[in-house]
N, C-alpha and C. Protein backbone atom coordinates (compact mmCIF):
# COMPACT_ATOMS: atom_id res chain seq x y z
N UNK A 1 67.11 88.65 87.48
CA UNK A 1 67.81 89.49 88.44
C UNK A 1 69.12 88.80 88.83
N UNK A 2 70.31 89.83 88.70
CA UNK A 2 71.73 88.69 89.37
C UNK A 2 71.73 89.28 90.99
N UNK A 3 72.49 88.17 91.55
CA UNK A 3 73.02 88.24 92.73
C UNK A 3 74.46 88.89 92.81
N UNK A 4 75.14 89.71 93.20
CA UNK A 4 76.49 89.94 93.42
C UNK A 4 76.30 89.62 94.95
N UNK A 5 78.32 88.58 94.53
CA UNK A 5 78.81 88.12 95.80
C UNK A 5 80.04 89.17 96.34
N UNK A 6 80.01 89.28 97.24
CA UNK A 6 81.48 89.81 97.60
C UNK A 6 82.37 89.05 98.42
N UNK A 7 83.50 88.42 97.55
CA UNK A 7 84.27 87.46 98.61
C UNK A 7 85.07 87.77 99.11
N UNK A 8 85.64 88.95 98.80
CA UNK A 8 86.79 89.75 99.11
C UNK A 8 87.52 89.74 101.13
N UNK A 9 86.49 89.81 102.10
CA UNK A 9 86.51 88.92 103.70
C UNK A 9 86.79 87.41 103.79
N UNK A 10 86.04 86.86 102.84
CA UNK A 10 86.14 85.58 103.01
C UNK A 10 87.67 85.23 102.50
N UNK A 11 88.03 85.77 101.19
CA UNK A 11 89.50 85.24 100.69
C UNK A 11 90.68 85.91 101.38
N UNK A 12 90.30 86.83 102.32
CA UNK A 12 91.33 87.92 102.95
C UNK A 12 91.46 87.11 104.38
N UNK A 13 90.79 86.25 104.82
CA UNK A 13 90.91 85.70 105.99
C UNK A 13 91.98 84.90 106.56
N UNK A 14 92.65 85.37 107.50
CA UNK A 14 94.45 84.94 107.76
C UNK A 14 94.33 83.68 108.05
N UNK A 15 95.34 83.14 108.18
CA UNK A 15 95.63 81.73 108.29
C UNK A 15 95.45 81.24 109.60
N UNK A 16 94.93 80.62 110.23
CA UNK A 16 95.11 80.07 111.68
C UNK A 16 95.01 79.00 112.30
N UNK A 17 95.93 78.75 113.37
CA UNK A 17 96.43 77.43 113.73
C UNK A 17 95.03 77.03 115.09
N UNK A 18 94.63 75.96 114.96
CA UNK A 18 93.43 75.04 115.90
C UNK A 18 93.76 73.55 115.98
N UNK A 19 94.58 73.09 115.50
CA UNK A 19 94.71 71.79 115.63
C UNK A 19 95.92 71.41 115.75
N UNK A 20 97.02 71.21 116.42
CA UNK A 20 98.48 70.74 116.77
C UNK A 20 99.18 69.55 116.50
N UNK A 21 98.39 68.94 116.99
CA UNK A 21 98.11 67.03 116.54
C UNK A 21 97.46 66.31 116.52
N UNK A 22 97.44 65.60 116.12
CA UNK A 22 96.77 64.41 115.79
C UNK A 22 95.29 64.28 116.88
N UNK A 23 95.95 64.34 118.00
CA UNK A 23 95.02 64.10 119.03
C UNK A 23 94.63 65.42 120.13
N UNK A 24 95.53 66.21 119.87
CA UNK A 24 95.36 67.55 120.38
C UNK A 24 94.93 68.89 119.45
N UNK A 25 93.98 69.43 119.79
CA UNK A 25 93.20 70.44 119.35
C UNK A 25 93.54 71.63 120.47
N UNK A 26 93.36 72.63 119.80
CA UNK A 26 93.06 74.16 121.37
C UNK A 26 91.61 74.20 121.03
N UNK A 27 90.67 74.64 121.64
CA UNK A 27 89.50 75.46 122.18
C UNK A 27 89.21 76.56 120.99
N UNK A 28 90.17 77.30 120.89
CA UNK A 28 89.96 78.26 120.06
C UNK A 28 91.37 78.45 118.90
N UNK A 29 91.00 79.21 117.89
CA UNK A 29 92.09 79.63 116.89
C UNK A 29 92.81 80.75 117.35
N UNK A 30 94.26 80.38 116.89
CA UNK A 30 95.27 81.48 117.17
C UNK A 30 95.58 82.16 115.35
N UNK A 31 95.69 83.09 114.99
CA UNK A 31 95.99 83.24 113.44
C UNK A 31 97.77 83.09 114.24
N UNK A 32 98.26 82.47 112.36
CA UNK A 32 99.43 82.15 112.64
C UNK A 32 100.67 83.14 112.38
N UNK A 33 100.32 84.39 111.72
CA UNK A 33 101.11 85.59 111.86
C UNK A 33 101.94 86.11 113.39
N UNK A 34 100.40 86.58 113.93
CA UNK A 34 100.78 87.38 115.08
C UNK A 34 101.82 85.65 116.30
N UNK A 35 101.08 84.76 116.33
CA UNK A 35 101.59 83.33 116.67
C UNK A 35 103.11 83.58 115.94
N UNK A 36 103.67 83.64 115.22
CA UNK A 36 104.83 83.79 114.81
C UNK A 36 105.82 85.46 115.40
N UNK A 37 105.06 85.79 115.69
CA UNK A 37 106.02 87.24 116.01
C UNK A 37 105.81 87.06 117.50
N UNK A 38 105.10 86.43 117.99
CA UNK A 38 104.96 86.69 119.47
C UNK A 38 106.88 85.78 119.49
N UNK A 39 106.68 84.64 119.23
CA UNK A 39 107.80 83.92 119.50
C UNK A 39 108.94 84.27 118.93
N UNK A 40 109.15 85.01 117.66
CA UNK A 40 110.38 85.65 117.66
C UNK A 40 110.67 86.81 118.74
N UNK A 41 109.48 87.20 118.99
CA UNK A 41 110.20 88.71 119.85
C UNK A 41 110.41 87.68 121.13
N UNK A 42 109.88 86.74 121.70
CA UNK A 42 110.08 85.99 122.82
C UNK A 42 111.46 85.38 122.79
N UNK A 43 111.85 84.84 121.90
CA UNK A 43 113.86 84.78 121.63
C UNK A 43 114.21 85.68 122.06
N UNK A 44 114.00 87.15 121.40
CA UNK A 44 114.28 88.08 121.13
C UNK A 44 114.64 88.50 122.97
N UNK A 45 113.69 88.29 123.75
CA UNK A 45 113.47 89.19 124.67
C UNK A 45 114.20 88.27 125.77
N UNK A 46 114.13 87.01 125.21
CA UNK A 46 115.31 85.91 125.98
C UNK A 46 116.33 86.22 126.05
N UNK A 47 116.87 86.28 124.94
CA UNK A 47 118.26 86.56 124.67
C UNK A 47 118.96 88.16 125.43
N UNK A 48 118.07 88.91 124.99
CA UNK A 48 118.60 90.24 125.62
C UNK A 48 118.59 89.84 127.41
N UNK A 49 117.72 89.51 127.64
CA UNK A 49 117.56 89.33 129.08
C UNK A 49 118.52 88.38 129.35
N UNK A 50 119.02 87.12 128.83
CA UNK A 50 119.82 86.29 129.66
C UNK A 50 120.69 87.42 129.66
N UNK A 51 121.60 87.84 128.45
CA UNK A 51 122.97 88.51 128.48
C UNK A 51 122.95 89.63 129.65
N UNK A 52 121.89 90.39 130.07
CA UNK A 52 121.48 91.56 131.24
C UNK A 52 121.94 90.25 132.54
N UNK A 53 121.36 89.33 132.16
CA UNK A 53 121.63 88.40 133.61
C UNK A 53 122.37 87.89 134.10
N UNK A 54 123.78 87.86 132.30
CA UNK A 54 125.21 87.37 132.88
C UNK A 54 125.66 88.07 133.11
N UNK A 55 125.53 89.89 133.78
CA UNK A 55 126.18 91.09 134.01
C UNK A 55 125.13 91.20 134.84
N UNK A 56 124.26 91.01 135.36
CA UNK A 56 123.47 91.25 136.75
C UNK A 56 122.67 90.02 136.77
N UNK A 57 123.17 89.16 137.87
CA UNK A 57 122.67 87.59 138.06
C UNK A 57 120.77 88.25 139.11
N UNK A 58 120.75 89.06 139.58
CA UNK A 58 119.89 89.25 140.43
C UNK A 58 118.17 90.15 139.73
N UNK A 59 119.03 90.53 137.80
CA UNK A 59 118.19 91.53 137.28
C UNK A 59 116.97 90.41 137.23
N UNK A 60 115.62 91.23 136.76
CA UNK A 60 114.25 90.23 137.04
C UNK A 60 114.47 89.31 137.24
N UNK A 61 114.66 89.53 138.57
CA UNK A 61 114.25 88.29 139.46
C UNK A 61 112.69 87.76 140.08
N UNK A 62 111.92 88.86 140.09
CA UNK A 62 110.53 88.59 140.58
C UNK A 62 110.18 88.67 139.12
N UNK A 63 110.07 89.48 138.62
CA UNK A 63 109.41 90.09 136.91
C UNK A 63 109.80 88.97 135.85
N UNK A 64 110.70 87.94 135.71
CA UNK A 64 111.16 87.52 134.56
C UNK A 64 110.14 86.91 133.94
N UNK A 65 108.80 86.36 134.33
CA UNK A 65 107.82 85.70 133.57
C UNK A 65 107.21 87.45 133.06
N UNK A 66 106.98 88.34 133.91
CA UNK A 66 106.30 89.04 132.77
C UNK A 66 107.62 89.89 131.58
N UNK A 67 108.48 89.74 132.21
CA UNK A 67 108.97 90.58 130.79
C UNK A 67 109.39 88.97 129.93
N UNK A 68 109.18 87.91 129.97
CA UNK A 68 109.70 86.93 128.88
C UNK A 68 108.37 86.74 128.60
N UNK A 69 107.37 87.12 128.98
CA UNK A 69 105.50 87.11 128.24
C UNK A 69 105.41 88.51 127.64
N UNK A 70 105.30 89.15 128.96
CA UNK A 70 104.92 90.59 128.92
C UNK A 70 105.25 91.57 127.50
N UNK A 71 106.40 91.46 127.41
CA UNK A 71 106.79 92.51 126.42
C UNK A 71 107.11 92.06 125.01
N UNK A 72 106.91 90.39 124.50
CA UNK A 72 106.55 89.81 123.45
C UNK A 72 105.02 90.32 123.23
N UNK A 73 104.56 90.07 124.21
CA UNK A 73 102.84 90.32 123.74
C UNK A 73 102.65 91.72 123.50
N UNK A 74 103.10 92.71 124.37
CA UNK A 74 103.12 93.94 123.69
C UNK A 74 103.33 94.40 122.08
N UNK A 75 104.55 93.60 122.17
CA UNK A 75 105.50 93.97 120.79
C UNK A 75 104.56 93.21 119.87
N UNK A 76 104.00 92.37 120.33
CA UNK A 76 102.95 91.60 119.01
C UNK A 76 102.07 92.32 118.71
N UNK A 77 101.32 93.22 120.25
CA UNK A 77 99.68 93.81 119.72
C UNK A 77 100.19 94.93 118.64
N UNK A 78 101.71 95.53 118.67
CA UNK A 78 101.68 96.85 118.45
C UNK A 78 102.25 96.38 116.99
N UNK A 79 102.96 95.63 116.26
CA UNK A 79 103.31 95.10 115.51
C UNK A 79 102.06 94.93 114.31
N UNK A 80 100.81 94.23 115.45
CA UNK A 80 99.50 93.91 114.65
C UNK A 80 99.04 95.15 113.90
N UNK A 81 98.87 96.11 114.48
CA UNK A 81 97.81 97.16 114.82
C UNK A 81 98.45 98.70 113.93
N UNK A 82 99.79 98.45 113.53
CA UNK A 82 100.45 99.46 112.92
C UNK A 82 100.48 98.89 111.40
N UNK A 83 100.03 99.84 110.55
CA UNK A 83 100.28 99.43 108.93
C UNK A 83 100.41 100.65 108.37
N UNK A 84 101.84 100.85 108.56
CA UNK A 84 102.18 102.56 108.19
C UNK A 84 101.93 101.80 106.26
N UNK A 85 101.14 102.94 105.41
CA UNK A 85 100.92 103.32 104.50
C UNK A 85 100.17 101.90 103.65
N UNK A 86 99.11 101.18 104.66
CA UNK A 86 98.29 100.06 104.41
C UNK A 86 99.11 98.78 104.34
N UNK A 87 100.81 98.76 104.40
CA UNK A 87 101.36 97.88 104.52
C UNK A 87 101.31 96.98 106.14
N UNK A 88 102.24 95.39 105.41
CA UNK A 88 102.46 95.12 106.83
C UNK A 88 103.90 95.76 107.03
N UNK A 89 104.19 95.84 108.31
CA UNK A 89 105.15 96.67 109.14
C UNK A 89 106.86 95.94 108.38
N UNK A 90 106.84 94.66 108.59
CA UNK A 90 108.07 94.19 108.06
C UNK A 90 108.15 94.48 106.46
N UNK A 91 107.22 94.72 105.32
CA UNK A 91 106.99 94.52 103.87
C UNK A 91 106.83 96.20 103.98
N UNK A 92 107.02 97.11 105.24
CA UNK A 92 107.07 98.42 104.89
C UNK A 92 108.71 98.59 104.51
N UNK A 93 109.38 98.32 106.08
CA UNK A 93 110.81 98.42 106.46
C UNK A 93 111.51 97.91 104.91
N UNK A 94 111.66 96.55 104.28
CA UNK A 94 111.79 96.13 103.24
C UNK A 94 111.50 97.07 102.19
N UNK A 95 110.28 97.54 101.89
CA UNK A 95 110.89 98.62 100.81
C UNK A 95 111.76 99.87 100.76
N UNK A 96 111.67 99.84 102.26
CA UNK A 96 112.62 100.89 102.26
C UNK A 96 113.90 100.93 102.57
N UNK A 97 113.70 99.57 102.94
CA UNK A 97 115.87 99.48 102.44
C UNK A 97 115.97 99.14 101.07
N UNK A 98 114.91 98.32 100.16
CA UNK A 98 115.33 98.34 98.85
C UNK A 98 115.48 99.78 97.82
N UNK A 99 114.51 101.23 98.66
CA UNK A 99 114.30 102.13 97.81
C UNK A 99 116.07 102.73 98.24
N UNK A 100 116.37 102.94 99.67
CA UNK A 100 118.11 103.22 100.22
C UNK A 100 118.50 102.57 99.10
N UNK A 101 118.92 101.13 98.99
CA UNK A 101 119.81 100.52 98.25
C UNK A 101 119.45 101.00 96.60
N UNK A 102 118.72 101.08 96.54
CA UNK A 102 118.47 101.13 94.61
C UNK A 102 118.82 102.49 94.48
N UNK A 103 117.96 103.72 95.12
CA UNK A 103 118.07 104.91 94.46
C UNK A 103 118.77 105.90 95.34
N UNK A 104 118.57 106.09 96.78
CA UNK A 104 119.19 106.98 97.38
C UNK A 104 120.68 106.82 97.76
N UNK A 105 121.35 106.07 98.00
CA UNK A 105 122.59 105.77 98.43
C UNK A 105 123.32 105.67 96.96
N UNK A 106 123.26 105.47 95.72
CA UNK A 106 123.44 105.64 94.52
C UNK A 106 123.45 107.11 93.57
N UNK A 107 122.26 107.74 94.89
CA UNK A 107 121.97 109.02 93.86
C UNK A 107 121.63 109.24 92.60
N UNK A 108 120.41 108.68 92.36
CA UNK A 108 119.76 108.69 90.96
C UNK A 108 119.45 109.58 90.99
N UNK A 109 119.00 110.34 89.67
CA UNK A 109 118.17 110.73 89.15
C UNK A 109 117.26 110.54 88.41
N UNK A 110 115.71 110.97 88.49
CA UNK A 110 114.83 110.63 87.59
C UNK A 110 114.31 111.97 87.05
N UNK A 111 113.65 111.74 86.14
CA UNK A 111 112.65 112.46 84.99
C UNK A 111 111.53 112.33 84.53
N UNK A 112 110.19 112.40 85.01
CA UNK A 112 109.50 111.50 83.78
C UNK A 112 109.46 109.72 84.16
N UNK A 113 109.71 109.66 85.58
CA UNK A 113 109.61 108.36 85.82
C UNK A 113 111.29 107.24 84.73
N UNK A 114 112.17 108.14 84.51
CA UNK A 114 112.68 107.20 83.96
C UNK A 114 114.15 107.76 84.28
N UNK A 115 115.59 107.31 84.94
CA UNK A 115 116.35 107.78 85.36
C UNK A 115 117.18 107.95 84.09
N UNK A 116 118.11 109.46 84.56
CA UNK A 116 118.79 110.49 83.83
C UNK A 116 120.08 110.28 84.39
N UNK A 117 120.89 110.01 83.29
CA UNK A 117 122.30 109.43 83.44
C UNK A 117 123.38 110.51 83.04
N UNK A 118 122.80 111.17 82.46
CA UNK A 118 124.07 112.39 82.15
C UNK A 118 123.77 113.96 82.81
N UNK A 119 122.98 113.74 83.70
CA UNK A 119 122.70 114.31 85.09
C UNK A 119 124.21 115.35 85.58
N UNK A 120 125.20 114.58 85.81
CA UNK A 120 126.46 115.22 86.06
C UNK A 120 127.42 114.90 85.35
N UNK A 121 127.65 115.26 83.90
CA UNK A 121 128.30 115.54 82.83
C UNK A 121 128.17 117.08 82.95
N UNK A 122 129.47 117.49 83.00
CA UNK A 122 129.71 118.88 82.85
C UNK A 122 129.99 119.38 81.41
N UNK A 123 130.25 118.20 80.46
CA UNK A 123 130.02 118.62 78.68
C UNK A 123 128.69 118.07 77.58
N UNK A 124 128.25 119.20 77.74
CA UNK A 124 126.67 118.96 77.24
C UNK A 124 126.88 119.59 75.49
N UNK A 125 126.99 118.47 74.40
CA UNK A 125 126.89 119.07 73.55
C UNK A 125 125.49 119.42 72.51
N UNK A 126 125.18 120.25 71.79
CA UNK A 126 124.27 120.83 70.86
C UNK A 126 124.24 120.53 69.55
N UNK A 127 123.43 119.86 68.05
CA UNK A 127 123.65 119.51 67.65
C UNK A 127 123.75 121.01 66.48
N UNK A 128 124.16 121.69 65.48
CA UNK A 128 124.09 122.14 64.80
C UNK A 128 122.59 122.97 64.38
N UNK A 129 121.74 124.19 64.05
CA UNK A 129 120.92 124.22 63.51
C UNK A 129 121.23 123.96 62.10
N UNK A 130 120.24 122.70 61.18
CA UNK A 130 120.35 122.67 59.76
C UNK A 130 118.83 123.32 59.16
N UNK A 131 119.18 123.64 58.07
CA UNK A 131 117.56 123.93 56.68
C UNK A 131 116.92 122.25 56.73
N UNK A 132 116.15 122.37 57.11
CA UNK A 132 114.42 121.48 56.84
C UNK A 132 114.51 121.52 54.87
N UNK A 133 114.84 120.07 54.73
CA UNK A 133 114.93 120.12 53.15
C UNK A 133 113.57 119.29 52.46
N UNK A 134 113.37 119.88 51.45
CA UNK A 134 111.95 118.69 51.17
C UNK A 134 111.00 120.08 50.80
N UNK A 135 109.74 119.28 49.73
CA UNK A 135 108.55 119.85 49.31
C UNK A 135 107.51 119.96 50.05
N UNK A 136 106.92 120.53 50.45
CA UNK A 136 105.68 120.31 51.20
C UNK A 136 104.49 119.64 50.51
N UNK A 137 103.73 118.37 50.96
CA UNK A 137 103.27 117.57 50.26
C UNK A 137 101.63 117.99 49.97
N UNK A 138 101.17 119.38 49.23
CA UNK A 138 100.01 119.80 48.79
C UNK A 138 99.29 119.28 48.40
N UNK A 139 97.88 119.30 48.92
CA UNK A 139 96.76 118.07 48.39
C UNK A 139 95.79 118.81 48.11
N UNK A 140 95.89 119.54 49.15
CA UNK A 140 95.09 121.00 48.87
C UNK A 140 94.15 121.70 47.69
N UNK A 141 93.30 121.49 47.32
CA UNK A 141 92.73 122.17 45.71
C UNK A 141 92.19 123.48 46.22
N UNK A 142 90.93 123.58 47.58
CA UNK A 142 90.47 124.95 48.30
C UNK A 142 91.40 125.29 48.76
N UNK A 143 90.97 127.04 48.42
CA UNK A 143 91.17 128.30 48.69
C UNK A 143 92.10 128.58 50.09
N UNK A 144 90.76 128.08 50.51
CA UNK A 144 90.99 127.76 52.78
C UNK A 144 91.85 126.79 53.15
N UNK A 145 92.31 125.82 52.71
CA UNK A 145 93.00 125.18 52.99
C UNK A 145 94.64 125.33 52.62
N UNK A 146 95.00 124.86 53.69
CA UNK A 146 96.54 124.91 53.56
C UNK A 146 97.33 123.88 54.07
N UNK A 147 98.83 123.91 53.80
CA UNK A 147 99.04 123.05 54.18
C UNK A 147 100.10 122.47 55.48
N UNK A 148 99.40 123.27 56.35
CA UNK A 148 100.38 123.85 57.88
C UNK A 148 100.16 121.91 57.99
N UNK A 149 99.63 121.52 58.50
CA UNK A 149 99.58 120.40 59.28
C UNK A 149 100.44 119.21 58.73
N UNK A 150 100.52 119.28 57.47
CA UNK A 150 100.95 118.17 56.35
C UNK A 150 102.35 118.09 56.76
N UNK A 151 103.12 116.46 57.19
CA UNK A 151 104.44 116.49 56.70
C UNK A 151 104.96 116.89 55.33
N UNK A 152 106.60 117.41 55.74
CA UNK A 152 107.35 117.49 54.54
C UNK A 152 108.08 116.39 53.86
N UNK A 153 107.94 116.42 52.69
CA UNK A 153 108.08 114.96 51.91
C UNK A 153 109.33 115.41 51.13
N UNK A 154 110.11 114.08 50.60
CA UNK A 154 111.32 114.76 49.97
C UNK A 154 110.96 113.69 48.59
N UNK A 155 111.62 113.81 47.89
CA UNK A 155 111.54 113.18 46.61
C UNK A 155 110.63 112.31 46.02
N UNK A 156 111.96 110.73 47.13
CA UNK A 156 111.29 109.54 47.11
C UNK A 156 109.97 109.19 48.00
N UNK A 157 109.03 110.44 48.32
CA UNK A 157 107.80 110.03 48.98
C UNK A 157 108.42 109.97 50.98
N UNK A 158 109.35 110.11 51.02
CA UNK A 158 109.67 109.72 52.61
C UNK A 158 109.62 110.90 53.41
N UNK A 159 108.91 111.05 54.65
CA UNK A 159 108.84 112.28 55.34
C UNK A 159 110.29 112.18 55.92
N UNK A 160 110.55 113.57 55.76
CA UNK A 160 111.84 114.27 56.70
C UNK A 160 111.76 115.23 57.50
N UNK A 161 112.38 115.46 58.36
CA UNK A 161 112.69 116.59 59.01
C UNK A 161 113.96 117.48 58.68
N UNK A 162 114.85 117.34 60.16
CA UNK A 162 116.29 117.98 59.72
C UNK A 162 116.86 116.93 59.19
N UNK A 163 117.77 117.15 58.05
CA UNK A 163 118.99 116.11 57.41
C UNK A 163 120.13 116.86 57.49
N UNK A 164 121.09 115.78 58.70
CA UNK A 164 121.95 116.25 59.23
C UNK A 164 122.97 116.57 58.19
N UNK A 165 123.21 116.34 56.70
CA UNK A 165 123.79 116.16 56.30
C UNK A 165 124.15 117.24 55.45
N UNK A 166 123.23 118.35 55.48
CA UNK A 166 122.75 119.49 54.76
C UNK A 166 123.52 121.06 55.86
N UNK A 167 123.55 121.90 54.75
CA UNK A 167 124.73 122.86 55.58
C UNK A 167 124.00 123.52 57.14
N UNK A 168 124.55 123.68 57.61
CA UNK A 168 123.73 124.61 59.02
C UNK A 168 123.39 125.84 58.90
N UNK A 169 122.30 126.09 59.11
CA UNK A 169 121.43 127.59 58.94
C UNK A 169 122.26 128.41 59.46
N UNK A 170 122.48 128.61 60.31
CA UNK A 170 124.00 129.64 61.28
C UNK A 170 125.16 129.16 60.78
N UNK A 171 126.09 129.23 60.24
CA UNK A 171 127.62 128.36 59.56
C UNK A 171 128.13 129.02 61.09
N UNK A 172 128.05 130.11 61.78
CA UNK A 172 128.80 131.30 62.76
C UNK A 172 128.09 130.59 64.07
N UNK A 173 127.05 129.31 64.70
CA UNK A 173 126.92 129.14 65.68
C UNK A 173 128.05 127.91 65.89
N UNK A 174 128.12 128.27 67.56
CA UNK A 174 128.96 127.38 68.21
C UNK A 174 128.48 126.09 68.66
């Protein structure tokens, strides 16, 4: 009888910070993601706030510990907790300035998964209809059988199709 393991929790498990130094430990683990966004948005929320404070010296004045906590930690839970289309939130934004930059601001076109370059060419030319030259290569001995499916062979054994080189079935098309 086998055992199946599933490690897939165990190897998915985020990174997290418990030990600082040498001699200092925390109590508990912080993962080091959300630990990283708390403190950028905490710059973040510094900075806007000093500049509010060199144009109003008096703005949070009672409040400034909760909006320099307060609204980092917000911006972290909501940051956590959003994964528009199973992504993370920053690796969403990122593709979608790379999809702006690559295809929409360029104006591609695609087809078939593969982009179409003569899209806006206003001279589209047609190649000639020519005669299909060559024997049809009969193997055929029964009655019932025919030989719809069989390439057409020309001389030297080589399948052909049209040979451009041969007059055009219409001489009168444009």
């Amino acid at each position: 009888m086998r055992t199946v393991f599933n490690y897939r929790k165990a190897l998915r498990e985020p990174k997290k910070i418990q030990q600082l130094t040498e001699n200092f430990s925390l109590p508990f683990a912080i993962e080091l993601i959300p630990a990283i966004n708390f403190f950028v948005f905490m710059t973040l929320t510094f900075g806007i706030g000093y500049i509010i404070r060199m144009g109003f010296p008096h703005a949070f004045a009672n409040t400034w510990f909760i909006y320099l906590v307060g609204i980092p930690l917000a911006l972290t839970m909501l940051v956590t907790k959003i994964k528009p289309e199973g992504k993370n939130v920053y690796l969403y934004f990122l593709d979608i300035a790379v999809y702006f930059m690559r295809m929409k601001i360029p104006q591609k076109k695609f087809c078939n998964d593969k982009e179409i370059e003569w899209m806006d060419e206003s001279n589209v030319r047609f190649k000639k209809c020519v005669k299909v030259v060559g024997k049809a290569n009969v193997n055929s001995k029964n009655a019932n059988e025919n030989a719809e499916r069989e390439f057409v062979v020309n001389e030297n054994g080589r399948r052909v199709g049209v040979l451009p080189n041969q007059k055009p079935v219409y001489p009168d098309a444009k």
